[in-house]
Protein backbone atom coordinates (compact mmCIF):
# COMPACT_ATOMS: atom_id res chain seq x y z
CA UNK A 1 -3.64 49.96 -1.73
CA UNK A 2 -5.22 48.01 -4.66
CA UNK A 3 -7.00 44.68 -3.44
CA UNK A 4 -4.85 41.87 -4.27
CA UNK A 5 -7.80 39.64 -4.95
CA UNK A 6 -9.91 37.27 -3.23
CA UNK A 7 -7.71 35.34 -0.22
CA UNK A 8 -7.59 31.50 -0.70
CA UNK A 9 -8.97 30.24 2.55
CA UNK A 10 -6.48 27.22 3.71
CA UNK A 11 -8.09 23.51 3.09
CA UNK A 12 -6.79 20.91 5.10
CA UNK A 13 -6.33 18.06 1.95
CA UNK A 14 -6.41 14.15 2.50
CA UNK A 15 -5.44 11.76 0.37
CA UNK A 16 -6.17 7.81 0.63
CA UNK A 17 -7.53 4.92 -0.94
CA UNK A 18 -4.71 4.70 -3.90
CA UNK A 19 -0.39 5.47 -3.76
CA UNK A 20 -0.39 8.89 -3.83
CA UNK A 21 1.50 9.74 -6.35
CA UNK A 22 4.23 12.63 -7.30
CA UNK A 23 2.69 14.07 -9.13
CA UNK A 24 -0.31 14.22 -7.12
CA UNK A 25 1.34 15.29 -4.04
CA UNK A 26 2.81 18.20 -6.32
CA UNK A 27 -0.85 19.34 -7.06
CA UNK A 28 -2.26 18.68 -3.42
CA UNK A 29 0.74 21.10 -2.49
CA UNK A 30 -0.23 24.41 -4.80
CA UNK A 31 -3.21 25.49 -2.48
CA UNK A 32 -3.06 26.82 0.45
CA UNK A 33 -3.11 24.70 3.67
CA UNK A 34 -1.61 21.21 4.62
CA UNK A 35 -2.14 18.04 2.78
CA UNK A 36 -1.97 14.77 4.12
CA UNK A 37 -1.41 10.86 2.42
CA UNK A 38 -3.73 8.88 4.65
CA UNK A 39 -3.33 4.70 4.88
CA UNK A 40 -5.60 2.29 5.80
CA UNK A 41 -7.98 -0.50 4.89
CA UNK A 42 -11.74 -0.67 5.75
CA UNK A 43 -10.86 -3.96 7.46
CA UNK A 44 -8.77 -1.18 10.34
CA UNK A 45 -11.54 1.66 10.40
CA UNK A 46 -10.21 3.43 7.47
CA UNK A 47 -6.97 5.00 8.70
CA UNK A 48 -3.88 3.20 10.24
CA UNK A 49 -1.25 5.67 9.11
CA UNK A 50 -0.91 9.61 8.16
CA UNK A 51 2.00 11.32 6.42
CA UNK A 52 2.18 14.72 6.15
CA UNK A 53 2.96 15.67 2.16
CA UNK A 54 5.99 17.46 1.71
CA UNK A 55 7.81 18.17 -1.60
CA UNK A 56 11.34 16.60 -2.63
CA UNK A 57 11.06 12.55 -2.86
CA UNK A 58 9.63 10.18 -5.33
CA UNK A 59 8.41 8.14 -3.29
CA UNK A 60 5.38 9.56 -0.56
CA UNK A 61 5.46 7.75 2.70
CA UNK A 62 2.35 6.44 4.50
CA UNK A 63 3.66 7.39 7.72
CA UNK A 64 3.33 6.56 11.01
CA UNK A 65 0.51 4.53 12.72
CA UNK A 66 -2.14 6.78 14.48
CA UNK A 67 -3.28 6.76 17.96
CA UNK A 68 -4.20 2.93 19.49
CA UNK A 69 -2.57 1.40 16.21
CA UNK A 70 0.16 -0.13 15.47
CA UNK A 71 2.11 -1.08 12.41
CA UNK A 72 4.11 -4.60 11.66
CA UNK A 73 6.25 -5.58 8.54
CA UNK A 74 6.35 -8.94 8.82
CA UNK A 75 8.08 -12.09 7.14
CA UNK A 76 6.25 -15.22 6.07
CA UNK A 77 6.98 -16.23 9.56
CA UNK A 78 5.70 -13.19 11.36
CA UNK A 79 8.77 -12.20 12.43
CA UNK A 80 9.79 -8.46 12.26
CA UNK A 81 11.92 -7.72 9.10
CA UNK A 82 14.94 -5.29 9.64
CA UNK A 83 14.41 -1.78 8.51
CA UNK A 84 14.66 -1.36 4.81
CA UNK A 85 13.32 -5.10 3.82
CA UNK A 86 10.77 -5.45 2.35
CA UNK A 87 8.02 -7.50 3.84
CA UNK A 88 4.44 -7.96 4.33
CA UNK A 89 1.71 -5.62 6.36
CA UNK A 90 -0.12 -6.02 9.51
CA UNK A 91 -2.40 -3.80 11.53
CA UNK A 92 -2.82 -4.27 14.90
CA UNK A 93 -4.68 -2.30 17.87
CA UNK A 94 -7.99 -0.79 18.69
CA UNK A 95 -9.17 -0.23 14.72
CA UNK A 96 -9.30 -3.82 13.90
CA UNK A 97 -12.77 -4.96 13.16
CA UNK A 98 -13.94 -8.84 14.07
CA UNK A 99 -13.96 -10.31 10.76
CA UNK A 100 -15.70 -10.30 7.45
CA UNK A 101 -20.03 -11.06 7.90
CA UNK A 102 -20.48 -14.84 7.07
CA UNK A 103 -17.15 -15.39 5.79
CA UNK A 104 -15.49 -17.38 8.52
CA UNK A 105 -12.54 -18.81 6.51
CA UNK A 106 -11.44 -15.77 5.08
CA UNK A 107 -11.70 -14.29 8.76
CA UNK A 108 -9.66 -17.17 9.34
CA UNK A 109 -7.11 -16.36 6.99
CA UNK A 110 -6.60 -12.36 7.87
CA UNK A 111 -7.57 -11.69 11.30
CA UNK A 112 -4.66 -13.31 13.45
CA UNK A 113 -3.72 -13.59 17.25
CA UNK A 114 -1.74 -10.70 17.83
CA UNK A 115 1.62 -12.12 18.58
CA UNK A 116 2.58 -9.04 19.69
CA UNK A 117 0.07 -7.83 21.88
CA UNK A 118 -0.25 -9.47 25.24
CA UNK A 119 -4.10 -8.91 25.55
CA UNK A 120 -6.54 -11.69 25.30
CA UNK A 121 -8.31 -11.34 22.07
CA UNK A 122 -5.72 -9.12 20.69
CA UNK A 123 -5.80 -9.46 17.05
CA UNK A 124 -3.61 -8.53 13.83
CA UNK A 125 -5.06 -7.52 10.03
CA UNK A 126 -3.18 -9.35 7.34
CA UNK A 127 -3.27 -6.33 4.58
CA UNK A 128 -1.66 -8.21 2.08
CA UNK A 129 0.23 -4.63 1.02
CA UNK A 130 4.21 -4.83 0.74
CA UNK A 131 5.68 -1.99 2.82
CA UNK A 132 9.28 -1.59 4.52
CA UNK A 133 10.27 0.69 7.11
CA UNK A 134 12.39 3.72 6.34
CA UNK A 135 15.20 4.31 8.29
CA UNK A 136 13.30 7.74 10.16
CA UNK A 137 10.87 5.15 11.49
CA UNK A 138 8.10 5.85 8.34
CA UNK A 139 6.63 3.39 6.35
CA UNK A 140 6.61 3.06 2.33
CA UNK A 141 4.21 1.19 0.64
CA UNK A 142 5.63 -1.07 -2.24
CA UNK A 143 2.74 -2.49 -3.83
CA UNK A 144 0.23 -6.09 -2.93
CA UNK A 145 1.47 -9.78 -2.80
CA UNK A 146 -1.77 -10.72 -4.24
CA UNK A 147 -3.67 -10.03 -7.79
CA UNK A 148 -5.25 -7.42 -5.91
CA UNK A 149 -5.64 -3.95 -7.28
CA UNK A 150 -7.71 -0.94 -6.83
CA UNK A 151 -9.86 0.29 -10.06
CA UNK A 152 -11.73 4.05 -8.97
CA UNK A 153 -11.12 3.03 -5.18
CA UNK A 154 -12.44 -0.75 -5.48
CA UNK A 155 -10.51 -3.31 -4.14
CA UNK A 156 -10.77 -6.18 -7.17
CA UNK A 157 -9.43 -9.66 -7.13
CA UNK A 158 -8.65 -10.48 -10.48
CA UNK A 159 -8.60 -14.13 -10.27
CA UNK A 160 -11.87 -13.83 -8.14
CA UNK A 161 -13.55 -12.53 -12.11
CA UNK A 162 -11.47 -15.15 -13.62
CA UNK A 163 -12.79 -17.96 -11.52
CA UNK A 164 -16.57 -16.88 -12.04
CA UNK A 165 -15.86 -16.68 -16.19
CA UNK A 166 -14.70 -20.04 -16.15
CA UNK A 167 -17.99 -21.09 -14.29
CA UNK A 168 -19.67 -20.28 -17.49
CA UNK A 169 -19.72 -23.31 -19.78
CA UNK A 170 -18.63 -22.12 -22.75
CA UNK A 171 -15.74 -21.05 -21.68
CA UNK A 172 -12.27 -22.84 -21.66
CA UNK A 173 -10.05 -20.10 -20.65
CA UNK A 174 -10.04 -16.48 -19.00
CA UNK A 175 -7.43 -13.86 -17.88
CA UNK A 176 -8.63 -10.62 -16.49
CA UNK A 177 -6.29 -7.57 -16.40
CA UNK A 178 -6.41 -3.56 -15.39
CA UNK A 179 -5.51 -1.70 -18.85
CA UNK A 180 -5.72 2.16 -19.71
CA UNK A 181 -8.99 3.11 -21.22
CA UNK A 182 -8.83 6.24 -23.84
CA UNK A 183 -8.28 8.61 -21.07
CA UNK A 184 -5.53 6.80 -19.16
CA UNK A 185 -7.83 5.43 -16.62
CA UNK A 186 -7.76 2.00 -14.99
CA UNK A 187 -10.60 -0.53 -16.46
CA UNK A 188 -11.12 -4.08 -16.50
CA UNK A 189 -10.63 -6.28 -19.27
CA UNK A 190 -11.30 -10.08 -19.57
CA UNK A 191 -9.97 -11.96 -22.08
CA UNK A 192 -11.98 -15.39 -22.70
């Protein structure tokens, strides 16, 4: 028997912190071993949901909520949305950190009373991420109801840069946007 070369050891392959996209899942999917598409703000411990990467769709799933989580999609009233609607994110359960150091209104504003939950202190993580429910139970993440946006894994509130430009006093006007740099990557460009 001639050696058929070195064996490719399997590597267990997460992916988070962006949409994972096609054809990103395509590459994760060439080596050997499993590869997963992992959801989850810092605001819930890093992980809410997991989705095992499979071939086939579009569109990769973020899954189902881990252990001691759980998942809402949720209409400007914070009532449930039917499956398929589209509607806005909460995380609820044992991940959910207090609140943001020394910012008590925007605390406030994205840690909620659990509705859901009928323990005291229970609360719920406004993610401000669009998702809806796929008929199998998974979620699918749409996109952000805010002008927030991730640049190299950094959460960035454009109108956050646009209010500190105007500060300055010679300017009248700003506008901030993500555009392609030479190599296709996401940078930030203010326009004053």
């Amino acid at each position: 028997h001639a050696a058929a070369g070195p064996r490719r050891r399997p590597v267990t392959r997460l992916c988070g912190g962006e949409a994972l996209t096609r054809a990103l899942a395509d590459q994760l999917l060439e080596g050997p071993g499993p590869a997963w598409n992992v959801y989850g703000p810092t605001e819930t411990t890093i992980w809410s949901t997991t989705q095992s990467v499979r071939g086939a769709p579009d569109s990769i799933p973020i899954g189902r909520p881990i252990a001691n989580t759980r998942i809402y999609v949720l209409d400007r009233h914070l009532e449930p949305v039917p499956v398929g609607v589209a509607g806005e994110l909460y995380i609820g359960g044992d991940g959910v950190v207090r609140g943001y150091h020394r910012r008590a209104e925007l605390s406030a504003e994205r840690f909620l009373p659990d509705p859901f939950d009928g323990r005291a202190g229970a609360r719920l993580y406004r993610s401000g991420d669009l998702a809806r429910y796929l008929p199998d139970g998974q979620l699918l993440y749409l996109g952000r109801t805010d002008q927030q946006l991730k640049i190299r894994g950094f959460r960035i509130e454009l109108g956050e840069i646009e209010t500190r430009l105007l500060r300055h006093a010679a300017v009248k006007e700003a506008l901030v946007m993500a555009r392609p740099d030479t190599s296709g990557e996401k940078q930030l460009v203010a326009y004053v």
